[in-house]
Structure formats: structure tokens, C-alpha cells
PDB file of N, CA and C in Angstrom:
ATOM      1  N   UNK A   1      12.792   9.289  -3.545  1.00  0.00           N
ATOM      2  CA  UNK A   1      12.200  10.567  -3.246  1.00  0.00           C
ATOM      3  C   UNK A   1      11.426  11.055  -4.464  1.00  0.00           C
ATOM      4  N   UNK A   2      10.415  11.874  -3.952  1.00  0.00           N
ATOM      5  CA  UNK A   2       9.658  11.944  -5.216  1.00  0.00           C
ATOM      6  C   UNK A   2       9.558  13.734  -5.372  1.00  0.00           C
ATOM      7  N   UNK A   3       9.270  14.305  -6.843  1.00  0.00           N
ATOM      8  CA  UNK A   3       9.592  15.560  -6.835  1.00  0.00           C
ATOM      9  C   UNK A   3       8.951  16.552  -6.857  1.00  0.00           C
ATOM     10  N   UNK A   4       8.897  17.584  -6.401  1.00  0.00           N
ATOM     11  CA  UNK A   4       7.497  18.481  -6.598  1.00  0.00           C
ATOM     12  C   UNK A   4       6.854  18.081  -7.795  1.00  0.00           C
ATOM     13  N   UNK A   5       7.050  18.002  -9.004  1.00  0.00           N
ATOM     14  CA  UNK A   5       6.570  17.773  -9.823  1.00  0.00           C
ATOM     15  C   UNK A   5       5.481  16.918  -9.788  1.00  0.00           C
ATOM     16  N   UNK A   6       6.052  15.544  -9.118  1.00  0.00           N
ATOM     17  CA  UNK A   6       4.987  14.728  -8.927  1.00  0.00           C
ATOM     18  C   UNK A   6       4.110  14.259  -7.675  1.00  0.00           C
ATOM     19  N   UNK A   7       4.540  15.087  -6.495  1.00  0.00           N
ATOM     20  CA  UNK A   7       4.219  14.675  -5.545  1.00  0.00           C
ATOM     21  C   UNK A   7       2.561  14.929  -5.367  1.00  0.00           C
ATOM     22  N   UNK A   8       1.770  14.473  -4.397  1.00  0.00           N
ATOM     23  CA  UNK A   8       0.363  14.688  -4.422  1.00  0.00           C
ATOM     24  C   UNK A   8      -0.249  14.638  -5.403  1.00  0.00           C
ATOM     25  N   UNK A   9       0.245  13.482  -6.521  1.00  0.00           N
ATOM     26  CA  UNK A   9      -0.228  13.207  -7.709  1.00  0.00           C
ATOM     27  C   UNK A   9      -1.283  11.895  -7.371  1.00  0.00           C
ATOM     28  N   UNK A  10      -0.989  11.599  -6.735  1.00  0.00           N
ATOM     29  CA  UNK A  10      -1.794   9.946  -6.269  1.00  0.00           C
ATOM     30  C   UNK A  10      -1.083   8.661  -6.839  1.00  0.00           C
ATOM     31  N   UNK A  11      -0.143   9.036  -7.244  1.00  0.00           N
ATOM     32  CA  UNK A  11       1.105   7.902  -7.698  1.00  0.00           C
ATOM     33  C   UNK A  11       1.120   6.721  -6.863  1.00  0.00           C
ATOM     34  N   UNK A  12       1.483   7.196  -5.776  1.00  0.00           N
ATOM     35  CA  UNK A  12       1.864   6.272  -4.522  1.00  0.00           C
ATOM     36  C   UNK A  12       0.511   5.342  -4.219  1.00  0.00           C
ATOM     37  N   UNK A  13      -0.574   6.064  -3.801  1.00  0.00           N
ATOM     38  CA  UNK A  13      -1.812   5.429  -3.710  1.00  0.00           C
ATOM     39  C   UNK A  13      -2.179   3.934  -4.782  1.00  0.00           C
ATOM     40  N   UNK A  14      -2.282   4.767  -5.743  1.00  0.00           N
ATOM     41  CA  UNK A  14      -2.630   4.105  -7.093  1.00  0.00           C
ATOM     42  C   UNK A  14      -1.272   2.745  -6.985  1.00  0.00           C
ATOM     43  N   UNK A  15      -0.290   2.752  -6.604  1.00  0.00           N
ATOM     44  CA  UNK A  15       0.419   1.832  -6.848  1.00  0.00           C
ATOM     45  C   UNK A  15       0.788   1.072  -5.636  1.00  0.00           C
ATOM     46  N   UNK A  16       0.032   1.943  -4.841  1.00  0.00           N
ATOM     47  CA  UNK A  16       0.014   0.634  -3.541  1.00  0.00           C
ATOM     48  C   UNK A  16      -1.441  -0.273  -3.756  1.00  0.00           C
ATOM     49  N   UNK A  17      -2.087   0.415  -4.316  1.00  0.00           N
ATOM     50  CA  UNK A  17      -3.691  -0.168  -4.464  1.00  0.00           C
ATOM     51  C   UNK A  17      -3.654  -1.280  -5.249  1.00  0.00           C
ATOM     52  N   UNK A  18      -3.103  -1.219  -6.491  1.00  0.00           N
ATOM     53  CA  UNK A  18      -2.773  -2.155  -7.039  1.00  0.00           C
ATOM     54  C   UNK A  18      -2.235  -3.596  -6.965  1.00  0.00           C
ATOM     55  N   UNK A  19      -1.046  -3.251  -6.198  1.00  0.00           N
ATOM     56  CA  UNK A  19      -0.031  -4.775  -5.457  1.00  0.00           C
ATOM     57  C   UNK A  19      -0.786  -4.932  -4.519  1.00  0.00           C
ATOM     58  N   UNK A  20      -1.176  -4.487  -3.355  1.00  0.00           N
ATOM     59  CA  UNK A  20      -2.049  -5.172  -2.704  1.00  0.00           C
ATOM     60  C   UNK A  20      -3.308  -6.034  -2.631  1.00  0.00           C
ATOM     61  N   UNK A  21      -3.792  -4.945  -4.321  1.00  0.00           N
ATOM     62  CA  UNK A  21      -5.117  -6.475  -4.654  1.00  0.00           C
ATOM     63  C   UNK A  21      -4.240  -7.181  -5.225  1.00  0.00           C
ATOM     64  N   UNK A  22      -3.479  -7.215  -6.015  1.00  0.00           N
ATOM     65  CA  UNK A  22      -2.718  -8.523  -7.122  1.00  0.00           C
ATOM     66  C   UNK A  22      -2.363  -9.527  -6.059  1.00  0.00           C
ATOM     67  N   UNK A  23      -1.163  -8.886  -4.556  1.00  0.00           N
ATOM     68  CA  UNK A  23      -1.393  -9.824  -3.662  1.00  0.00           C
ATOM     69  C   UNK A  23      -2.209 -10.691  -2.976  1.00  0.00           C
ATOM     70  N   UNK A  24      -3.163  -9.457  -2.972  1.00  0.00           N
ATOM     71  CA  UNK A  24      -4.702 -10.328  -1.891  1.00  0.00           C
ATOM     72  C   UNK A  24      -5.442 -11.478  -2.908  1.00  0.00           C
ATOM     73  N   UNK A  25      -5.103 -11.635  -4.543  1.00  0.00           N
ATOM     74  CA  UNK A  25      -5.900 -12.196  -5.462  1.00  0.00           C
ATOM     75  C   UNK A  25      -5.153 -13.508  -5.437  1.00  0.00           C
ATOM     76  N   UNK A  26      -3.561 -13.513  -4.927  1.00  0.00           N
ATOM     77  CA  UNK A  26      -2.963 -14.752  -4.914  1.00  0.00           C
ATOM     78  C   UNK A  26      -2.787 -15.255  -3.216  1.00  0.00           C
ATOM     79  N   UNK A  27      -3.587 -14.631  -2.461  1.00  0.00           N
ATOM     80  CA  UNK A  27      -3.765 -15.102  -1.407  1.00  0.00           C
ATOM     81  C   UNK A  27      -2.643 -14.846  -0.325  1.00  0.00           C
ATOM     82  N   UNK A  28      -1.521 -14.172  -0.714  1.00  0.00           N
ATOM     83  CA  UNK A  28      -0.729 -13.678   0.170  1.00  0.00           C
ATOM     84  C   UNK A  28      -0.615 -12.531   1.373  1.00  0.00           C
ATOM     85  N   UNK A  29       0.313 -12.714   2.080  1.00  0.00           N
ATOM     86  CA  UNK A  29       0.433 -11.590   2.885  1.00  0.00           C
ATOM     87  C   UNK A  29       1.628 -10.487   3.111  1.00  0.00           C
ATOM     88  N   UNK A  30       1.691 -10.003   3.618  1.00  0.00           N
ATOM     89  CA  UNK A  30       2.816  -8.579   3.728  1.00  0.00           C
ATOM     90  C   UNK A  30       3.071  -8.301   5.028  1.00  0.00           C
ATOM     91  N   UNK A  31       4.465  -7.759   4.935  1.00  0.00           N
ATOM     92  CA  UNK A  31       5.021  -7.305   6.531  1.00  0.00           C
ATOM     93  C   UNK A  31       5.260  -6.045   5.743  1.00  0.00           C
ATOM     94  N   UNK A  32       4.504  -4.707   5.570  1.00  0.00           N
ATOM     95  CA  UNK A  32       5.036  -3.696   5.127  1.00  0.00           C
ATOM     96  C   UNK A  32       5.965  -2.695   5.935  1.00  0.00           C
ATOM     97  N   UNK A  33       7.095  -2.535   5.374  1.00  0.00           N
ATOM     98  CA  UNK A  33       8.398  -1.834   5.412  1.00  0.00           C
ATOM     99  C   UNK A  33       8.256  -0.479   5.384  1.00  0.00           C
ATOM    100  N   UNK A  34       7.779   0.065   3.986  1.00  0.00           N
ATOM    101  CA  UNK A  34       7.753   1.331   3.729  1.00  0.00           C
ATOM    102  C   UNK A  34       6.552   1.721   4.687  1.00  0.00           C
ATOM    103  N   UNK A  35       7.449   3.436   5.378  1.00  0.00           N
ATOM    104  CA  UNK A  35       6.300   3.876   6.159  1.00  0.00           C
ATOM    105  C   UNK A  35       4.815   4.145   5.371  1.00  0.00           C
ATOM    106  N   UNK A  36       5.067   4.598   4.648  1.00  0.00           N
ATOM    107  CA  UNK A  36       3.385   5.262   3.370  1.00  0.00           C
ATOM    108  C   UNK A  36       2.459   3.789   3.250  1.00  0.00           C
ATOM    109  N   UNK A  37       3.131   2.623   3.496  1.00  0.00           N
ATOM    110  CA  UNK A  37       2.370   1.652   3.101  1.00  0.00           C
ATOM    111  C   UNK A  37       1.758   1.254   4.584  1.00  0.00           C
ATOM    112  N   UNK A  38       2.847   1.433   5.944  1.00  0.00           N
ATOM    113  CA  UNK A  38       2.077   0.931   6.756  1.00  0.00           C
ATOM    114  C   UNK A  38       1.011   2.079   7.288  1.00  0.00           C
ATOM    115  N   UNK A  39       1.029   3.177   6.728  1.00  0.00           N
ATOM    116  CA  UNK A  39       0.091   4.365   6.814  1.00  0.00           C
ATOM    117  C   UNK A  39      -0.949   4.199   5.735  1.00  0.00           C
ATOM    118  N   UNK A  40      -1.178   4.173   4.967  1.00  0.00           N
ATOM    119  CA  UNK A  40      -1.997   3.026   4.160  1.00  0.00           C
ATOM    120  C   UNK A  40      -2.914   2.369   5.005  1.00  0.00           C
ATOM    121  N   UNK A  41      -2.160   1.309   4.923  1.00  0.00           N
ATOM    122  CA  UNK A  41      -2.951   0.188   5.755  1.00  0.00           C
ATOM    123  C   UNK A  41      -3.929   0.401   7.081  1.00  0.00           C
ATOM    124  N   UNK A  42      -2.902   1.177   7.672  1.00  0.00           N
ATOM    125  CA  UNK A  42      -4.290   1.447   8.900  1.00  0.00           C
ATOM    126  C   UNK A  42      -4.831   2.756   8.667  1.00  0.00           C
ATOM    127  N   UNK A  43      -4.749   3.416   7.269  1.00  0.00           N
ATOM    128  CA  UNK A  43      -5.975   4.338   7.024  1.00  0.00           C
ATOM    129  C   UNK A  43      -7.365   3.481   5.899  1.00  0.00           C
ATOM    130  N   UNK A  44      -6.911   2.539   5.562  1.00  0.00           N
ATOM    131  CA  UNK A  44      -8.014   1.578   4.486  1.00  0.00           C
ATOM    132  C   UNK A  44      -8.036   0.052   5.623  1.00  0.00           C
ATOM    133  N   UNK A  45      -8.456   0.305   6.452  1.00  0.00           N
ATOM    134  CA  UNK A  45      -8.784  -1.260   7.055  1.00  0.00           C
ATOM    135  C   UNK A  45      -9.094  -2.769   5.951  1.00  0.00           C
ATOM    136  N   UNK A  46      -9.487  -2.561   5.503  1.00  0.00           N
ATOM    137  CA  UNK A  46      -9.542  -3.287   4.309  1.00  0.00           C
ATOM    138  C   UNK A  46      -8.775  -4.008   3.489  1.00  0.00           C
ATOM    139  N   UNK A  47      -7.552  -3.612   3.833  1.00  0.00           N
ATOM    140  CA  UNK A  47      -6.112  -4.388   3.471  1.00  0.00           C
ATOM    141  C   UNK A  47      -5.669  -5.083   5.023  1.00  0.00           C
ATOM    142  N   UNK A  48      -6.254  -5.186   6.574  1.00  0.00           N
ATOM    143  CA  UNK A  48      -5.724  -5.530   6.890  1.00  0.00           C
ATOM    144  C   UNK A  48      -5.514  -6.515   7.372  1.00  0.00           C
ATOM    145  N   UNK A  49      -6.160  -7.338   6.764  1.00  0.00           N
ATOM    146  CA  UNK A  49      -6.169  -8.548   6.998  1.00  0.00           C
ATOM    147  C   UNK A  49      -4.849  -9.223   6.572  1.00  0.00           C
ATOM    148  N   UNK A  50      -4.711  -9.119   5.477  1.00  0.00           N
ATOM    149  CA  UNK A  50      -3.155  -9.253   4.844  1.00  0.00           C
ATOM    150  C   UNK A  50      -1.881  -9.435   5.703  1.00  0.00           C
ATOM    151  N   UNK A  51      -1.918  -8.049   6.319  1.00  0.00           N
ATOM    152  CA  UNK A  51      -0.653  -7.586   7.470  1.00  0.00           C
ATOM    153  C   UNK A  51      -0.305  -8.888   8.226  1.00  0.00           C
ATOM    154  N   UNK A  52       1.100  -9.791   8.341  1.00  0.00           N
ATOM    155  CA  UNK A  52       1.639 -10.337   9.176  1.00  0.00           C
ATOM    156  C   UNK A  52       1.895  -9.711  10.207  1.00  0.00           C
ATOM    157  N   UNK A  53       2.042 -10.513  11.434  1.00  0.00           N
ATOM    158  CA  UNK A  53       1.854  -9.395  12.454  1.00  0.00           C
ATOM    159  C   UNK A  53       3.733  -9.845  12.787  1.00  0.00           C
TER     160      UNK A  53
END
């Protein structure tokens, strides 16, 4: 859980953005778990190629 302090900081963004290129650079894919990530994904189409179905 994250705390007022930091929330709507772009934390989450920034660190999903990241693993997903490092993933996409080694050619892998993802079954994402966390809801924020599979909300992510189908707000940036662009990662979704990745997605195992």
C-alpha cells in the first residue's frame, strides 16, 4: 500500500515502464497479476503484445 505521501507521485508508472522495456529488450513475456499493471497495459497498447494470454 502506498501512502498519501506518495501516492499520485508517478512511482508506479515509472516502475512499471521500466520492467516492461527491460522485459520487452530480452524478448519476454508477462501474465500480469497486479491489477495497476493489467490497467496499464490496456491503457498503453504498446506493451501488448507482451501479454500471455
Amino acid at each position: 500500500m502506498v501512502t498519501e505521501r506518495f501516492g499520485r507521485a508517478g512511482f508506479a508508472r515509472l516502475l512499471t515502464v521500466q520492467l516492461l522495456d527491460a522485459l520487452e529488450a530480452e524478448g519476454r513475456q508477462v501474465v500480469p497479476v497486479c491489477t495497476y499493471v493489467q490497467k496499464f497495459v490496456e491503457r498503453f497498447p504498446q506493451y501488448q503484445h507482451m501479454i500471455l494470454a
